[in-house]
Protein backbone atom coordinates (compact mmCIF):
# COMPACT_ATOMS: atom_id res chain seq x y z
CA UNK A 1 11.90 17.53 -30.96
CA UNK A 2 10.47 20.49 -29.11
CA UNK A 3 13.15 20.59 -26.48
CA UNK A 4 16.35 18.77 -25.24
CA UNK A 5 14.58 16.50 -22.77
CA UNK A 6 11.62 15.67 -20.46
CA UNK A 7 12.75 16.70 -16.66
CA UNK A 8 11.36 13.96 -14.21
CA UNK A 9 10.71 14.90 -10.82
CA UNK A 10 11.23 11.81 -8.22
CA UNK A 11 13.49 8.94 -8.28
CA UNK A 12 11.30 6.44 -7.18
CA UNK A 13 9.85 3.55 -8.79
CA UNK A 14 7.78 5.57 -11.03
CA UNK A 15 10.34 7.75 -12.24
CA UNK A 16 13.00 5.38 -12.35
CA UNK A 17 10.54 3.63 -14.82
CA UNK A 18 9.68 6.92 -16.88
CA UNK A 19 13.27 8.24 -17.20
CA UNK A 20 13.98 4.41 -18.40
CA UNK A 21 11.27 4.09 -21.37
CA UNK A 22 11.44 8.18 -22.23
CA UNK A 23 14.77 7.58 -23.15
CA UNK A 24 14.08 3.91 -24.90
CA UNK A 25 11.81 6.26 -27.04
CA UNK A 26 14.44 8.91 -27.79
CA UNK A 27 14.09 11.50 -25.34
CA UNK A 28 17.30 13.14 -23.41
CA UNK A 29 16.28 12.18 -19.74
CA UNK A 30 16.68 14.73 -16.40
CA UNK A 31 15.68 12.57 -13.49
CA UNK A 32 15.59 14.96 -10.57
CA UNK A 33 15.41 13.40 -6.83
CA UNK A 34 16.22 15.28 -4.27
CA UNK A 35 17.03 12.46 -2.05
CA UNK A 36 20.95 11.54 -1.62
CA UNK A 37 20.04 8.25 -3.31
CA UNK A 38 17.52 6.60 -6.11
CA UNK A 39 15.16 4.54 -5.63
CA UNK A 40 14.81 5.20 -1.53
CA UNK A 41 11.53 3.75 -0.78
CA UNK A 42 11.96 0.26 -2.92
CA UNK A 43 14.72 0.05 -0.12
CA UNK A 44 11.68 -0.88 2.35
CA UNK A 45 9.28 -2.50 0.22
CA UNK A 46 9.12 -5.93 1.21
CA UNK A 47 11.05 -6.08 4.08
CA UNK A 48 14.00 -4.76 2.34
CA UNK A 49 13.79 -7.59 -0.19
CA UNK A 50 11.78 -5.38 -2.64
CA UNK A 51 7.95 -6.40 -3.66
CA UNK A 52 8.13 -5.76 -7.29
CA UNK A 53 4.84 -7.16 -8.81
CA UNK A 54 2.50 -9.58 -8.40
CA UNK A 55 2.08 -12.25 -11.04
CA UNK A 56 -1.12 -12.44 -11.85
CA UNK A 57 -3.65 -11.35 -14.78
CA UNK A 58 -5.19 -7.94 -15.38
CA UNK A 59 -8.83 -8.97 -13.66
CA UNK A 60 -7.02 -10.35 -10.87
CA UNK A 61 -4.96 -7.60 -10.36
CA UNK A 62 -7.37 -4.43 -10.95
CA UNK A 63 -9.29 -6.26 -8.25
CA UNK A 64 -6.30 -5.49 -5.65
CA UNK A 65 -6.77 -2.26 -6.24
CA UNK A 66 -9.20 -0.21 -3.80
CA UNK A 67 -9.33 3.35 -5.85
CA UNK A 68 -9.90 4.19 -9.28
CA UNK A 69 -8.80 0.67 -11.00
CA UNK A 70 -10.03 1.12 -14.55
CA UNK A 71 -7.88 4.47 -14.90
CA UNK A 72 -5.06 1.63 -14.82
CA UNK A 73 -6.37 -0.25 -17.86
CA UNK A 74 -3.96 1.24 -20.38
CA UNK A 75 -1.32 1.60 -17.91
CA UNK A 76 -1.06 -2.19 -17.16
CA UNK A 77 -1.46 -2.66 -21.37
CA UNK A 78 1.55 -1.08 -21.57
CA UNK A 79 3.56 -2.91 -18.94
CA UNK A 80 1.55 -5.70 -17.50
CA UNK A 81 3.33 -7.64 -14.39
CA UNK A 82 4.87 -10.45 -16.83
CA UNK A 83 6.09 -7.45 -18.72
CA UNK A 84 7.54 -6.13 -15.81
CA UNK A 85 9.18 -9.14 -14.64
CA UNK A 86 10.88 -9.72 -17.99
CA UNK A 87 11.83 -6.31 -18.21
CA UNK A 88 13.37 -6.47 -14.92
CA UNK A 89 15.16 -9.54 -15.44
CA UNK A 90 17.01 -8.44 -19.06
CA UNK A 91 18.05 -5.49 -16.90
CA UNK A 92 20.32 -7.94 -15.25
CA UNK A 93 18.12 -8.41 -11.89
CA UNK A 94 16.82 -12.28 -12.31
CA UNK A 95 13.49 -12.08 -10.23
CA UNK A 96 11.62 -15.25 -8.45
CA UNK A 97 7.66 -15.72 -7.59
CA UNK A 98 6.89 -16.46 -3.88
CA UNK A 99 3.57 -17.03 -1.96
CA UNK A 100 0.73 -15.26 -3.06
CA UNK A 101 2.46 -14.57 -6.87
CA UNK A 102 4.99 -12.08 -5.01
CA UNK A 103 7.90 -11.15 -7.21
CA UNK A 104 11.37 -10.47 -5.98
CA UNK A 105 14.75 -10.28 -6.91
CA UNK A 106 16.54 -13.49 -6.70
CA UNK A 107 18.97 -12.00 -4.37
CA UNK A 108 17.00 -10.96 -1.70
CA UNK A 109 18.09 -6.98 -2.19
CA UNK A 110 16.20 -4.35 -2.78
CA UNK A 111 19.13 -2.39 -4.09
CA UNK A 112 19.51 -4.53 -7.19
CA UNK A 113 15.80 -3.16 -8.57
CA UNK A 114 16.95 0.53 -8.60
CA UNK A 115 20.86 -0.74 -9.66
CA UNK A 116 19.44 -2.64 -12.36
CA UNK A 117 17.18 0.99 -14.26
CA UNK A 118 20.18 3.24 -13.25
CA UNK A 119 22.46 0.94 -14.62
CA UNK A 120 19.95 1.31 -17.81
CA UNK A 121 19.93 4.93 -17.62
CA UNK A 122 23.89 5.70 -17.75
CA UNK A 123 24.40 8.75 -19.97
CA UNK A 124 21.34 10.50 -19.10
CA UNK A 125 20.77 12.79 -16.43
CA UNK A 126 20.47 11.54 -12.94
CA UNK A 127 20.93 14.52 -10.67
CA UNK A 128 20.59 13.68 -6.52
CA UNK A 129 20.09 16.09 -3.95
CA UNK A 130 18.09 18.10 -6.77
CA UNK A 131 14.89 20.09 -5.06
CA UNK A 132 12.64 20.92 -7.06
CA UNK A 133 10.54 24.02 -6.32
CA UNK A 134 7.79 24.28 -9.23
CA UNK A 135 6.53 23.89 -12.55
CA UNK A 136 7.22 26.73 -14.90
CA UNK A 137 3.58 26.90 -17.36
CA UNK A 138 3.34 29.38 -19.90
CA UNK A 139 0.45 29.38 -22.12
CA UNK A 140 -1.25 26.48 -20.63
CA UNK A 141 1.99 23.77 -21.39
CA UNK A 142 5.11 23.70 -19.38
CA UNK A 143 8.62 25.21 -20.74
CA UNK A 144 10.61 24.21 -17.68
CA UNK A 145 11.00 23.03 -14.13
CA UNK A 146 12.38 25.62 -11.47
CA UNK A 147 14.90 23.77 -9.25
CA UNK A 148 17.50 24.13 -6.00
CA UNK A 149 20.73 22.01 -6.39
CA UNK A 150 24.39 22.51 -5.72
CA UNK A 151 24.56 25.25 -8.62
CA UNK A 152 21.83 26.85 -6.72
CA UNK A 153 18.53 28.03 -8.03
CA UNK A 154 17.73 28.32 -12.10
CA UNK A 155 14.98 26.88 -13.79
CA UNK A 156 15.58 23.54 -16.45
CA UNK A 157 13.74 23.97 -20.02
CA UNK A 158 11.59 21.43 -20.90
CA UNK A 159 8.78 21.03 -22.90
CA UNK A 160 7.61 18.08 -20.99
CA UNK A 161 7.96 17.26 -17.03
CA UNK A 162 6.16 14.25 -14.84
CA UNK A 163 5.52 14.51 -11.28
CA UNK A 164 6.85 11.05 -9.58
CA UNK A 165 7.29 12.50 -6.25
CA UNK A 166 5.25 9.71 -4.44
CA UNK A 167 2.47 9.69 -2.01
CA UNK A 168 2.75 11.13 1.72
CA UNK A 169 3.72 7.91 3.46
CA UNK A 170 7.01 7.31 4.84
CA UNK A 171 7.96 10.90 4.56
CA UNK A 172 11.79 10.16 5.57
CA UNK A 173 12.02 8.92 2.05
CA UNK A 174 11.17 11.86 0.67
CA UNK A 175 7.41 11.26 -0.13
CA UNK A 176 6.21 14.55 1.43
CA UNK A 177 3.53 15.79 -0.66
CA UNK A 178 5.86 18.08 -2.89
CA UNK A 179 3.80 16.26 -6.03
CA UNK A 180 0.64 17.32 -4.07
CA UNK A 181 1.24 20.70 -3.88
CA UNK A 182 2.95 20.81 -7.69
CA UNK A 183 -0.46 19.68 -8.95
CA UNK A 184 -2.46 22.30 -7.12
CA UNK A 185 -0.04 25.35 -8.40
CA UNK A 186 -0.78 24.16 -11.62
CA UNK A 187 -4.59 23.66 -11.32
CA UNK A 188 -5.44 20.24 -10.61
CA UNK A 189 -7.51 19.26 -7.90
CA UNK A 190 -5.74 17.38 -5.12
CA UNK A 191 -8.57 14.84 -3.40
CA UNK A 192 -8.48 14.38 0.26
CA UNK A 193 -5.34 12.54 1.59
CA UNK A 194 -5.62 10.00 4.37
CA UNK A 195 -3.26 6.69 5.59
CA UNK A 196 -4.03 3.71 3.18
CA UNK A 197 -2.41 -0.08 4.79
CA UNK A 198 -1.87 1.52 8.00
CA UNK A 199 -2.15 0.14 11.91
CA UNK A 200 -5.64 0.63 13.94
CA UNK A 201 -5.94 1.98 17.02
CA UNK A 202 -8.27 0.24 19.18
CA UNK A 203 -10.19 1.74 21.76
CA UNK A 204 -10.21 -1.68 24.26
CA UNK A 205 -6.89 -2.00 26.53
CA UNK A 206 -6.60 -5.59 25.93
CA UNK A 207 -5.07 -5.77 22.50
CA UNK A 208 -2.51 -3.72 24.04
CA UNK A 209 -1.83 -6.02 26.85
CA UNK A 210 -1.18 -8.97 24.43
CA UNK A 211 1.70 -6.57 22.48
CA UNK A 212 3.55 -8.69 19.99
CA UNK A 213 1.25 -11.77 19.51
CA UNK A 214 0.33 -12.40 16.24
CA UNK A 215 -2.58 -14.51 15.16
CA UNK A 216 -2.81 -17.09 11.99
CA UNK A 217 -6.24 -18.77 10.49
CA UNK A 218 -8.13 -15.66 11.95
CA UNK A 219 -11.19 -13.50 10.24
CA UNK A 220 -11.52 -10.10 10.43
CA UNK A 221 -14.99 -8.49 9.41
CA UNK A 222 -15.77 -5.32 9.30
CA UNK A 223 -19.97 -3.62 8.83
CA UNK A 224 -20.84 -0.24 8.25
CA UNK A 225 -24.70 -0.07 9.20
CA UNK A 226 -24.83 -3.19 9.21
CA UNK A 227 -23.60 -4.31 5.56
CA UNK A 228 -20.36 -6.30 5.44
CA UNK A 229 -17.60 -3.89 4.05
CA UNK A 230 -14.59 -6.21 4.55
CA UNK A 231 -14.04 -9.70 5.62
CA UNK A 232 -11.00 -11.92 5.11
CA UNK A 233 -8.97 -14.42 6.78
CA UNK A 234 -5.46 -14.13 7.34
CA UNK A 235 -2.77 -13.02 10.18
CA UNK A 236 -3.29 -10.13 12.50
CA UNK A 237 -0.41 -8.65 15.18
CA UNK A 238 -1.46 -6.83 18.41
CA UNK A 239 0.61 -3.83 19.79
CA UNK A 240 0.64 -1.53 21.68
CA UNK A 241 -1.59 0.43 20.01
CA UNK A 242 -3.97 -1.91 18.94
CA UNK A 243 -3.58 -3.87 15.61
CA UNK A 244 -1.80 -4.39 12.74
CA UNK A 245 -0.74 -7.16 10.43
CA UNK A 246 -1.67 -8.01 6.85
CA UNK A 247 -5.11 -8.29 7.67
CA UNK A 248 -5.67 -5.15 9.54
CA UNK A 249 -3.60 -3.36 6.69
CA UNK A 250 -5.98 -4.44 3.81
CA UNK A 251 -9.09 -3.33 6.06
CA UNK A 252 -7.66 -0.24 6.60
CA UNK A 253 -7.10 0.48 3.07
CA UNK A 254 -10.89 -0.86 1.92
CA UNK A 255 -12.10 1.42 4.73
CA UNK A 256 -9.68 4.45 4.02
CA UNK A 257 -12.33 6.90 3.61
CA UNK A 258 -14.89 5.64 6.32
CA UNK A 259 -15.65 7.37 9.62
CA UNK A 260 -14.50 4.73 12.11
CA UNK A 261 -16.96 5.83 14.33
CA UNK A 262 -19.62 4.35 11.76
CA UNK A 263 -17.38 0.56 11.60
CA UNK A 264 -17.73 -2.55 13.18
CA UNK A 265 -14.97 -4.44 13.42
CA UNK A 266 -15.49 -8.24 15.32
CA UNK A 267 -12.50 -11.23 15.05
CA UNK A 268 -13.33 -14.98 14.52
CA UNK A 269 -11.04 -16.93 16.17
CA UNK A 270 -12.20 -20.33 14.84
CA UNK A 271 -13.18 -19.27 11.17
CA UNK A 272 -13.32 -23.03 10.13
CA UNK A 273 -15.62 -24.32 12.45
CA UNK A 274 -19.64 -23.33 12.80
CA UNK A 275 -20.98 -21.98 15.89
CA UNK A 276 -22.87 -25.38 16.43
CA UNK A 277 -19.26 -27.41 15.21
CA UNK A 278 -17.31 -24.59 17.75
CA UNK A 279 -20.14 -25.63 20.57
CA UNK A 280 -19.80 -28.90 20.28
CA UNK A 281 -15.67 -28.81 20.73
CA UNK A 282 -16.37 -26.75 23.22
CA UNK A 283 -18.65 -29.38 25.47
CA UNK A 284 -16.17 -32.05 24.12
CA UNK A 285 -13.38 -30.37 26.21
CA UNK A 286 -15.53 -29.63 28.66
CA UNK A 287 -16.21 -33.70 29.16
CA UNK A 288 -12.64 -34.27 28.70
CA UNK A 289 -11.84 -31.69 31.77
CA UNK A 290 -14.71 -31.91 34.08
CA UNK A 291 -12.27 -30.72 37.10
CA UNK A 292 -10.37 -28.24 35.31
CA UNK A 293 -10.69 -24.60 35.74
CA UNK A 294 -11.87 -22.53 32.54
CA UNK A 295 -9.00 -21.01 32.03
CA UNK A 296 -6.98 -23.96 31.88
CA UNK A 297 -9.69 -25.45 29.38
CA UNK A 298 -9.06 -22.58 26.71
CA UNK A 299 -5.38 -22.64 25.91
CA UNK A 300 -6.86 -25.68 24.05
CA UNK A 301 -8.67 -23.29 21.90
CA UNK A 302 -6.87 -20.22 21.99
CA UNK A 303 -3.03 -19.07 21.98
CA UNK A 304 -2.49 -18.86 26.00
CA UNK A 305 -2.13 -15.15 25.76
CA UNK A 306 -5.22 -14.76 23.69
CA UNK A 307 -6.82 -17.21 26.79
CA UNK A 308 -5.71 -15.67 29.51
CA UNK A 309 -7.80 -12.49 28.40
CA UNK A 310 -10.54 -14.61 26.74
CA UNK A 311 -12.71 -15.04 30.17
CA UNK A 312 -13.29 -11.35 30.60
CA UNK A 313 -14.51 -10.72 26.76
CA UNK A 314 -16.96 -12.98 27.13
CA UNK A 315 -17.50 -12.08 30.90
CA UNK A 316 -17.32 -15.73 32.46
CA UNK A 317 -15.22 -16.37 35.36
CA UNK A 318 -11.71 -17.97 34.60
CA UNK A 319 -11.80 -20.05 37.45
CA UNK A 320 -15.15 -21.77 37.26
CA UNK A 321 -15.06 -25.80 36.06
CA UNK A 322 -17.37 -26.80 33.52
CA UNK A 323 -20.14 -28.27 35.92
CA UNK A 324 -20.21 -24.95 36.98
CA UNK A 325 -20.69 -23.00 33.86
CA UNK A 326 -24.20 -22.19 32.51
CA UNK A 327 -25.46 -23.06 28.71
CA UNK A 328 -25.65 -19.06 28.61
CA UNK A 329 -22.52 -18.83 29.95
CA UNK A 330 -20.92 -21.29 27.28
CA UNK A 331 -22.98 -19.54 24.78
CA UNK A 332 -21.46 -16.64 25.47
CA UNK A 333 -17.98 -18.26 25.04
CA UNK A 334 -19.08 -19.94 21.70
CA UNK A 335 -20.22 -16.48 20.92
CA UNK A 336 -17.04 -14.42 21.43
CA UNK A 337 -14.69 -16.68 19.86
CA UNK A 338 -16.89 -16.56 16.78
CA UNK A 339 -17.09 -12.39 17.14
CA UNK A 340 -14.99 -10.36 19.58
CA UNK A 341 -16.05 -6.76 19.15
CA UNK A 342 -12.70 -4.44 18.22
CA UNK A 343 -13.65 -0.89 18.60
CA UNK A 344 -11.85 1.06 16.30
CA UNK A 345 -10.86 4.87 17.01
CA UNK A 346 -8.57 5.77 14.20
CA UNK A 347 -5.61 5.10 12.54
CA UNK A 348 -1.90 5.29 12.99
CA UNK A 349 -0.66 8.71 11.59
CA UNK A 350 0.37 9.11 7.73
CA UNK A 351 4.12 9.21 7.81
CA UNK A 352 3.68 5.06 9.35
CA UNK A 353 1.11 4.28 6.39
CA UNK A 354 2.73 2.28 3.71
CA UNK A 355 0.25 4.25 1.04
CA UNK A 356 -1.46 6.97 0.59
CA UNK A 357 -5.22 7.58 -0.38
CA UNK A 358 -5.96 10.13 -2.44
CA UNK A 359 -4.20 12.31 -4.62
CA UNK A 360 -3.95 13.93 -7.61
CA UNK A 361 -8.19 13.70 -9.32
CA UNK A 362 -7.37 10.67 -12.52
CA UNK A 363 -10.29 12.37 -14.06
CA UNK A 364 -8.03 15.45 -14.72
CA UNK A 365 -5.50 12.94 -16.08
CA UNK A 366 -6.04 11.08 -19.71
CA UNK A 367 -5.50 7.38 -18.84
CA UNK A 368 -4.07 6.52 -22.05
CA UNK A 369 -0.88 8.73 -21.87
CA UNK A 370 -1.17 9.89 -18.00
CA UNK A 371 -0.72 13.50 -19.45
CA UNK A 372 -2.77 16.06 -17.63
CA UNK A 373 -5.77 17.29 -19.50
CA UNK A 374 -5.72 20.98 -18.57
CA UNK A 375 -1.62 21.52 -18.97
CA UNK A 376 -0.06 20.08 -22.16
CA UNK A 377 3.28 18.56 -21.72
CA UNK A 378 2.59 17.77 -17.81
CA UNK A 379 2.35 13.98 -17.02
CA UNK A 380 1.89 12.00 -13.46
CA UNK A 381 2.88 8.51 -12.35
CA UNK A 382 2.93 6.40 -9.22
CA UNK A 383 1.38 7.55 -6.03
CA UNK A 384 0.73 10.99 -6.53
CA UNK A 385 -2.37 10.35 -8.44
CA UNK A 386 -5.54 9.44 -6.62
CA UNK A 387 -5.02 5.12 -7.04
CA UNK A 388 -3.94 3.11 -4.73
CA UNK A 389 -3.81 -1.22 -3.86
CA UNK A 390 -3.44 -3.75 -1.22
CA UNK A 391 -0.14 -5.00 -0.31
CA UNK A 392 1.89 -8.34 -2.52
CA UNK A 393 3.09 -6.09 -5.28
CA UNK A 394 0.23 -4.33 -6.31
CA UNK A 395 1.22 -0.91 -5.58
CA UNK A 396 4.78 -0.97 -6.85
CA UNK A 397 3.63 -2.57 -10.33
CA UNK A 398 1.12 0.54 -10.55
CA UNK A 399 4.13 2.59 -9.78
CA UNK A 400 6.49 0.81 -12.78
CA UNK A 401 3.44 1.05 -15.04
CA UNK A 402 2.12 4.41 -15.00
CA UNK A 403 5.79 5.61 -15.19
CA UNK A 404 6.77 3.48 -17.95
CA UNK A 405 3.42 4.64 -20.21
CA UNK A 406 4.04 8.69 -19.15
CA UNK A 407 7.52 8.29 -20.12
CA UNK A 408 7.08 6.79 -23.24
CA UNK A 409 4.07 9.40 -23.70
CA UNK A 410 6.27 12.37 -22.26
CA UNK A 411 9.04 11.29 -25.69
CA UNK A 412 6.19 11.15 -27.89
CA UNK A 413 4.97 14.64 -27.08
CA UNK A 414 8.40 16.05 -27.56
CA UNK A 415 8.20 14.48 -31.08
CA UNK A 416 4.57 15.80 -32.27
C-alpha cells in the first residue's frame, strides 16, 4: 500500500459512502467534515425523513437525471438502488418504498441513514470540525491534504483523497463550494453553477396574492421558441414569490441553464378535459346557473382562491350572469383555464436550491473509477461533479453511488 489511508473530504452522503467501501476494500479511512456533525444535509432530505433512493431500474432512473446521465453508468453498476437499499438495511437501518418508488428508513429519521455508515465506520477516522484548506499535488498525483482542526494547521499524507464536499445549495450545511474551488487549484475545469429544483419568481402579482395555495391534477408546460421543453402534471404551491412545488422544482431543473427571458411557461387547470369537453362543462354550468354571477359559477371549476382571481386573467367581468357573457367572452374563459400565461423572471437564489447545476467537467473524470484524469490519486463523488436529478431519490442514490465506486477505486489505487 502506497500510504496509510485515503483522506476524504465531506461527510455527506457521498463520503459517508466512500469512507464505508474504501475501508470494506482495505484502506485506513480519514473522513474529514468540517461540520460539527456527519451526514448534515440527509438531515433535510425528505422532509427530515431522509429520501434515500428510488426503486426503480437503471433506464428508469438515468432518465431522472437532467445532466450528464451516462457518466453514471458504472457508478449505478456498482451500487444500483436495490443495492443500496440492501446495503442500507444490513447496516441495521430497515428501509420501506413509498409513492413514486421513494425509499426511506422505516423509522421516519433521517438520523438513522448517517448512524447506520458511522456505526460501520467505527475504528477509522472520522474527524468533525476538520477544514480542509487544499490538495497537496506533487508530480501530477496527490501526497496529502492540507487541513485546519483543533491541532491547528498541518497537512495529512495520502496518496489518495476524494472531494465529497457537495454542491452549493443549502450552504448552512456546509455545501459552499469548497469542492469547487479544490478542483480548480488543481486544474479541472469547474462548469457554470446555477440553482437546480429551486422556486420561480413570477413576474404577475397574482400568484403572490394567492400565497400558500397549492394546486393538485394541474399541468405545467413550458416552450422555448416555441418547442415544448417541459410539460408534466402534478402539484404546484404559490407564494409569495411566485411558485414552487414539485412541479415547478422539476421545471426548474430541466430548464437550469435557459434564459428565462426566452421561456414560456402557461398552467392547465383542467388537464383531463379537452377544450371542446372544458366548453361544454362550462355552458353546462352556465344552464345550471342562468342567474348567478360569474364568479359564483367558477368555484365550481376552480379552488375559490384560484376563482376569485380567475375573471381578471381571462379579462371577463366577475359579476356578469351567463346570459350576459359573449361566446368570445366564454372562449376566453375556456381558453385561460386550459393556458394561463406565468411569466417567469428568475429563480430563487442558490443557497434555497435543493441542487446544484454544474460542477466539476465528468469529462475530466474517468467514469469507471471517478478518479480524475489529469491528477492520479484524486477522485470526486456526489454533487461536486457536473450531474445532477429530479427530486424522489434520485440525487441522493447518485450521491451513495459515485462515493461507494471512488472509494472502492481510491483502496485499489493505494494497492497498485
Amino acid at each position: 500500500m502506497k500510504a496509510n489511508n485515503v483522506v476524504i473530504i465531506g461527510g455527506g452522503a457521498a463520503g459517508l459512502s466512500a469512507a464505508l467501501f474504501a475501508s470494506r476494500a482495505g484502506a485506513r479511512v480519514t473522513l474529514l467534515e468540517k461540520n460539527e456533525k456527519f451526514g448534515k444535509k440527509l438531515y433535510i432530505t425528505g422532509k427530515g425523513r431522509c429520501n434515500i433512493c428510488n426503486a426503480c431500474d437503471t433506464e428508469t432512473f438515468l432518465r431522472n437525471v437532467q445532466r450528464n446521465p451516462r457518466f453514471l453508468y458504472s457508478a449505478l453498476r456498482f451500487l444500483s438502488p436495490d443495492d443500496l437499499q440492501r446495503l442500507i438495511n444490513d447496516l441495521g437501518c430497515p428501509t420501506k418504498v413509498e409513492r413514486g418508488n421513494r425509499v426511506f428508513p422505516v423509522s421516519d429519521h433521517a438520523s438513522d441513514v448517517s448512524k447506520a455508515f458511522l456505526n460501520a465506520l467505527r475504528g477509522q477516522a472520522l474527524k468533525l470540525q476538520a477544514e480542509v484548506l487544499g490538495i497537496v499535488i506533487e508530480e501530477g498525483r496527490v501526497t496529502g491534504v492540507w487541513v485546519r482542526d483543533a491541532l491547528g494547521e498541518r497537512v495529512i499524507p495520502c496518496d489518495a483523497a476524494i472531494i465529497a464536499t457537495g454542491g452549493a445549495s443549502y450552504p448552512v450545511t456546509g455545501s459552499t463550494g469548497d469542492g469547487y474551488r479544490f478542483a480548480r487549484e488543481t486544474g479541472h475545469t469547474v462548469t457554470e453553477i446555477r440553482p437546480s429544483l429551486v422556486p420561480l419568481i413570477t413576474g404577475e402579482d397574482w400568484p403572490r396574492q394567492l400565497q400558500g395555495l397549492s394546486l393538485k391534477n394541474v399541468c405545467l408546460t413550458a416552450r422555448v421558441h416555441g418547442k415544448i421543453k417541459y410539460c408534466d402534471q402534478g402539484e404546484m404551491l404559490f407564494t409569495h414569490f411566485g411558485v414552487s412545488g414539485p412541479l415547478v422544482l422539476s421545471m426548474s431543473s430541466v430548464l437550469a441553464t435557459a434564459d428565462w427571458r426566452e421561456v414560456q411557461v402557461t398552467l392547465d387547470m383542467k388537464p383531463a378535459l379537452t377544450p371542446e369537453q372544458l366548453d361544454a362543462r362550462v355552458l353546462r354550468d352556465f344552464g345550471e346557473n342562468p342567474r348567478r354571477q360569474l364568479q359564483n359559477i367558477l368555484p365550481a371549476l376552480l379552488p375559490s382562491r384560484m376563482a376569485e382571481v380567475f375573471p381578471s386573467l381571462c379579462n371577463v367581468s366577475a359579476v356578469k350572469q351567463p346570459a350576459q357573457i359573449t361566446s368570445a367572452e366564454r372562449a376566453r374563459i375556456v381558453q385561460t383555464m386550459k393556458a394561463i400565461p406565468l411569466t417567469i423572471t428568475g429563480t430563487r437564489p442558490l443557497d434555497e436550491a435543493i441542487v446544484t447545476c454544474g460542477g466539476v467537467s465528468v469529462k475530466e473524470i474517468n467514469p469507471a473509477t471517478m478518479m480524475s484524469k489529469k491528477v492520479n490519486g484524486l477522485f470526486f463523488a456526489g454533487e461536486v461533479m457536473d450531474v445532477d436529478a429530479f427530486t424522489g431519490g434520485f440525487s441522493l442514490q447518485i450521491a451513495f453511488s459515485t462515493g461507494a465506486l471512488a472509494g472502492s477505486s481510491a483502496a485499489e489505487y493505494l494497492n497498485e
